[in-house]
N, C-alpha and C. Protein backbone atom coordinates (compact mmCIF):
# COMPACT_ATOMS: atom_id res chain seq x y z
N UNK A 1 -69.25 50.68 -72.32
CA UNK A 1 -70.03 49.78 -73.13
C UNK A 1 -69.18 49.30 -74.31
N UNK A 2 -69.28 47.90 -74.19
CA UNK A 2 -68.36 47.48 -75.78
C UNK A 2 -69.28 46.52 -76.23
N UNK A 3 -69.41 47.04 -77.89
CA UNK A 3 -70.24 46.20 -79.09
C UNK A 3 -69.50 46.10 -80.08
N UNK A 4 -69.92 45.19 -80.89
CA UNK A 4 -70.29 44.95 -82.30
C UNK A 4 -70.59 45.22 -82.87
N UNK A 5 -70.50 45.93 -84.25
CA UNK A 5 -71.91 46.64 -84.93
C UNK A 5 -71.00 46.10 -86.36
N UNK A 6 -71.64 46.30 -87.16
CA UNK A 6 -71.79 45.89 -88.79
C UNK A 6 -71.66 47.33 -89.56
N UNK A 7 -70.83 47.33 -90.28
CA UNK A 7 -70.94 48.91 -91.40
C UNK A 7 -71.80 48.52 -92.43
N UNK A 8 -72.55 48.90 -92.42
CA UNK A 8 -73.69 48.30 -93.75
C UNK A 8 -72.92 48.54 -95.15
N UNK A 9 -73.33 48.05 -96.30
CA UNK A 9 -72.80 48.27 -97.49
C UNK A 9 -72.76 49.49 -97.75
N UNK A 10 -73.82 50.53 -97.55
CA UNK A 10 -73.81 51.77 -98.59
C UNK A 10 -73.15 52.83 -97.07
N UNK A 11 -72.24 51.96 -96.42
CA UNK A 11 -71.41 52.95 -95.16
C UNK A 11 -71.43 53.14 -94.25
N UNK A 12 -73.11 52.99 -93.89
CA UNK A 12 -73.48 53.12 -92.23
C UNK A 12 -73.47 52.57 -91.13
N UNK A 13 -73.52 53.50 -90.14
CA UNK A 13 -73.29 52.43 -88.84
C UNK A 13 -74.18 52.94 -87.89
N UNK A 14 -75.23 51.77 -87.54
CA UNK A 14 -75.96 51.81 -86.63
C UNK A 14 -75.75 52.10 -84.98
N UNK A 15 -75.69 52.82 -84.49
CA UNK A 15 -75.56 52.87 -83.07
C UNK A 15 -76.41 53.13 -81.98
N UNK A 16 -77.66 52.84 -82.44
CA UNK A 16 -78.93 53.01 -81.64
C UNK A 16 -79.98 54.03 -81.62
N UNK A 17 -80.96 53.77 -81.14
CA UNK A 17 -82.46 55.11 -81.36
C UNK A 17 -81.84 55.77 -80.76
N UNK A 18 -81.43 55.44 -79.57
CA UNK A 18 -80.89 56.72 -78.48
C UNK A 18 -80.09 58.03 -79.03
N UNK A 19 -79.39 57.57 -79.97
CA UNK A 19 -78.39 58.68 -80.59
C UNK A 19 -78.83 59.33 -81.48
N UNK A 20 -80.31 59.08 -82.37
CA UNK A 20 -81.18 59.87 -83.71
C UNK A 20 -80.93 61.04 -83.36
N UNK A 21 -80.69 61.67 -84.59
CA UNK A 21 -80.58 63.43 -84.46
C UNK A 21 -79.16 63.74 -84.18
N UNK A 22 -78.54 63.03 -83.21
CA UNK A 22 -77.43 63.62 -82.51
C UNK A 22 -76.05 63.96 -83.25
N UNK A 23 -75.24 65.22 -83.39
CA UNK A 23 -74.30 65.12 -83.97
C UNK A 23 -73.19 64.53 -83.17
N UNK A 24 -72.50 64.06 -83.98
CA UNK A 24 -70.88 62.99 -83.69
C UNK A 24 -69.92 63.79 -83.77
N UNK A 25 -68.71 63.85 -83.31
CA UNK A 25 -67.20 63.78 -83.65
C UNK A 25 -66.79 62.74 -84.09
N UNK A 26 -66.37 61.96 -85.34
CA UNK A 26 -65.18 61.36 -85.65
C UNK A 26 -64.48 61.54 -85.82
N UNK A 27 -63.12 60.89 -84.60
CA UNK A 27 -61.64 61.17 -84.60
C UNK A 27 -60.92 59.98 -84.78
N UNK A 28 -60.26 60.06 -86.34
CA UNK A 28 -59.50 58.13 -86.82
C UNK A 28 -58.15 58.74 -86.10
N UNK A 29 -58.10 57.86 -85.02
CA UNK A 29 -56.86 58.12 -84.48
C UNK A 29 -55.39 57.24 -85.25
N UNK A 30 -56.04 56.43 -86.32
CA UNK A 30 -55.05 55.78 -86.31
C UNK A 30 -55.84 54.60 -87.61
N UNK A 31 -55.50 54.70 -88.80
CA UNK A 31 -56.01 54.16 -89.73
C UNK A 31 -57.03 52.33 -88.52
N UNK A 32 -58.74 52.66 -89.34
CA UNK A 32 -59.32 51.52 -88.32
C UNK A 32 -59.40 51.79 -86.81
N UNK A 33 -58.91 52.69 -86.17
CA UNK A 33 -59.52 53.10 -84.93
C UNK A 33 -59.78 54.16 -84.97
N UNK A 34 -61.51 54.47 -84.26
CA UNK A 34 -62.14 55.54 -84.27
C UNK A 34 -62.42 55.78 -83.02
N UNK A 35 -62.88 57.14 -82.23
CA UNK A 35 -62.87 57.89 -81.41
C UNK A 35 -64.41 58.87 -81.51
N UNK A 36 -65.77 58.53 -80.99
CA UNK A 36 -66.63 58.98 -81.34
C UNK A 36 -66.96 59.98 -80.25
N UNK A 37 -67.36 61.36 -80.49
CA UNK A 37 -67.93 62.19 -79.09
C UNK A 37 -68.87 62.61 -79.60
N UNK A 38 -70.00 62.56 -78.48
CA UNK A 38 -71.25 63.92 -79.23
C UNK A 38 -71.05 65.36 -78.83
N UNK A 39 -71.70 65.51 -79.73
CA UNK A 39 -71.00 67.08 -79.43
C UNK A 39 -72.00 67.88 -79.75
N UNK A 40 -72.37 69.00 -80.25
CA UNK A 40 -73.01 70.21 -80.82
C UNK A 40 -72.37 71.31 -82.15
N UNK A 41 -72.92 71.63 -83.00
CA UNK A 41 -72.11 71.90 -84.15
C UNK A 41 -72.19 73.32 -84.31
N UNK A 42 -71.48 74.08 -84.01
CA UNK A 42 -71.20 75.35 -84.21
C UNK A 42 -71.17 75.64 -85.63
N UNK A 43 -72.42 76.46 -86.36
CA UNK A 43 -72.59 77.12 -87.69
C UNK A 43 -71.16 78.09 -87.83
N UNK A 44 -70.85 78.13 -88.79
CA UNK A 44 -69.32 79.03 -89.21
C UNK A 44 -69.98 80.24 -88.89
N UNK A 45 -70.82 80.93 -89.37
CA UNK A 45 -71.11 81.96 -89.13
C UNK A 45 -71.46 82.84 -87.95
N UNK A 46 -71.39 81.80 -86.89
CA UNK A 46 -71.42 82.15 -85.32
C UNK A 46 -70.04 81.48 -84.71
N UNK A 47 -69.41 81.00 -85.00
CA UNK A 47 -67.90 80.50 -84.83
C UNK A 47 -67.11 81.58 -83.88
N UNK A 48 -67.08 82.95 -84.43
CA UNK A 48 -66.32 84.35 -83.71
C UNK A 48 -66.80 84.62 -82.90
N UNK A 49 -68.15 84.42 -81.97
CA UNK A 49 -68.84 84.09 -81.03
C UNK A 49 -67.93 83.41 -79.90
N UNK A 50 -67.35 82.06 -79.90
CA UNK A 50 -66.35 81.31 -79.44
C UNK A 50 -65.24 81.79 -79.48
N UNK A 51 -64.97 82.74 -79.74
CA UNK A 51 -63.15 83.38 -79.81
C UNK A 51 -63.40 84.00 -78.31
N UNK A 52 -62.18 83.68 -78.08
CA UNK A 52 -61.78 84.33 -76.34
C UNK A 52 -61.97 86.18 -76.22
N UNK A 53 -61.85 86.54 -76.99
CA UNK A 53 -61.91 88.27 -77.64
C UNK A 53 -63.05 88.14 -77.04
N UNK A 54 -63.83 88.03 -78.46
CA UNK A 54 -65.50 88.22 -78.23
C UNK A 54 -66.38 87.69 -77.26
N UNK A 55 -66.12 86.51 -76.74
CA UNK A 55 -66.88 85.86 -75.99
C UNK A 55 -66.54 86.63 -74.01
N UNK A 56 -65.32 87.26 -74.33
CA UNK A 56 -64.87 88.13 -73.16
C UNK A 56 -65.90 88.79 -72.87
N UNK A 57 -66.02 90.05 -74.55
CA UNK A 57 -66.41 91.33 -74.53
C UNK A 57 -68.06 90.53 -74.48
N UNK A 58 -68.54 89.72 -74.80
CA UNK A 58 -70.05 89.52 -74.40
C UNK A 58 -70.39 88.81 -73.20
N UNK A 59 -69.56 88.67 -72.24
CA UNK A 59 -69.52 88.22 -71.11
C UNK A 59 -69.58 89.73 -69.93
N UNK A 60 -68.42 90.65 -70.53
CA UNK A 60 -68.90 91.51 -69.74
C UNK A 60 -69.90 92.17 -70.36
N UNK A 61 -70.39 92.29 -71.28
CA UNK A 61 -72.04 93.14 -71.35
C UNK A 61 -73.08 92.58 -70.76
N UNK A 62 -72.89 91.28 -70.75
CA UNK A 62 -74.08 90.47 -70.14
C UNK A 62 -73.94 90.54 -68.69
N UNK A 63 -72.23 90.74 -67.85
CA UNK A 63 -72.68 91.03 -66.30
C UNK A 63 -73.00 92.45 -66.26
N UNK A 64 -72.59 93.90 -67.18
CA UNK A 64 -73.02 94.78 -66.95
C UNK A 64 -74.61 95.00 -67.27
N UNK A 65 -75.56 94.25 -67.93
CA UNK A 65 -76.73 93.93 -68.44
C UNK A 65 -77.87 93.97 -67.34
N UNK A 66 -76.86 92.96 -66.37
CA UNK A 66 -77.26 92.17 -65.47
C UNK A 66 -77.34 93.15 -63.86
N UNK A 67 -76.40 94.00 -64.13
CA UNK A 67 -76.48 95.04 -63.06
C UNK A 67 -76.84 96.78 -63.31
N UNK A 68 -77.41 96.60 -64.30
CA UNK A 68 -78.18 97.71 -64.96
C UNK A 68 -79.11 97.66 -65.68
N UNK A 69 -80.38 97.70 -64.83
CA UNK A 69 -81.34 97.11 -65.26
C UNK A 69 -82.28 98.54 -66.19
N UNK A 70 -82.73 97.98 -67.63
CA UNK A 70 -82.98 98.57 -67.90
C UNK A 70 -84.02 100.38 -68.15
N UNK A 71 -84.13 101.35 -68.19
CA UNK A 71 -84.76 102.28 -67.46
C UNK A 71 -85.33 102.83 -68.76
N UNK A 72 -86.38 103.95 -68.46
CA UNK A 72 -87.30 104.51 -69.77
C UNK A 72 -86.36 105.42 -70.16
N UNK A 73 -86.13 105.72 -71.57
CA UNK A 73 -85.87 107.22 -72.03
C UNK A 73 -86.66 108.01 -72.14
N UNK A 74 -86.24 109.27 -71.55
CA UNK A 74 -87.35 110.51 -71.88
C UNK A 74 -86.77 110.87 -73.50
N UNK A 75 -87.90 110.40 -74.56
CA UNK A 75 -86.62 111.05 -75.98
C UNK A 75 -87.19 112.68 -76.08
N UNK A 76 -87.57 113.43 -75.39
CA UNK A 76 -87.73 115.01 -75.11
C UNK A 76 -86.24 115.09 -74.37
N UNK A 77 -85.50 114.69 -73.48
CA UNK A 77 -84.55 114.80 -72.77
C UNK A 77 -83.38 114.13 -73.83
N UNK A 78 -83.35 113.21 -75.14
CA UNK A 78 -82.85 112.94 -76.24
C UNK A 78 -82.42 113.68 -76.60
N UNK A 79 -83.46 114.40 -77.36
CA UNK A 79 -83.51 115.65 -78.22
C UNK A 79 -83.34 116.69 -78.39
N UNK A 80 -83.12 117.20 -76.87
CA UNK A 80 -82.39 118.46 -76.40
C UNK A 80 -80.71 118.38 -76.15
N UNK A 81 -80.72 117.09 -75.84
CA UNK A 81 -78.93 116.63 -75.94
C UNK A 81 -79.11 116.79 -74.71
N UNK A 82 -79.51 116.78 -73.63
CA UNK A 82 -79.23 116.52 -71.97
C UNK A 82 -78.62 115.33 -71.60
């Protein structure tokens, strides 16, 4: 798709209802050319979530999760240390 659009005075740029809400990537590849993706915005505070480490180690808990399905504790059998 190629348009036209207008930067309004106070900065903005219209790009349709379709896109409300949606977060952007802007990438100025090159002073005046831009590069737009939608994307999803990862909060900093869940960021280490996405590290190859962690996202390993919660990948395998979730297939071991997945093949050990959860069972009752006796906490009498707890409490004796059995």
């Amino acid at each position: 798709m190629t348009a036209i659009k207008t930067i309004s005075s106070n900065g903005q740029l219209e790009l349709g209802e379709e896109y409300s809400d949606r977060q952007v990537l802007i990438d100025e590849i090159k002073p005046g050319v831009w590069l737009l993706k939608l994307g999803q915005f990862i909060p900093d505070s869940e960021r280490w979530l996405h590290e190859p480490k962690a996202k390993a180690e919660i990948d395998e808990a979730i297939s071991w999760a997945e093949h050990h399905p959860p069972q009752a504790t006796d906490l009498d059998d707890l409490e004796r240390g059995s």
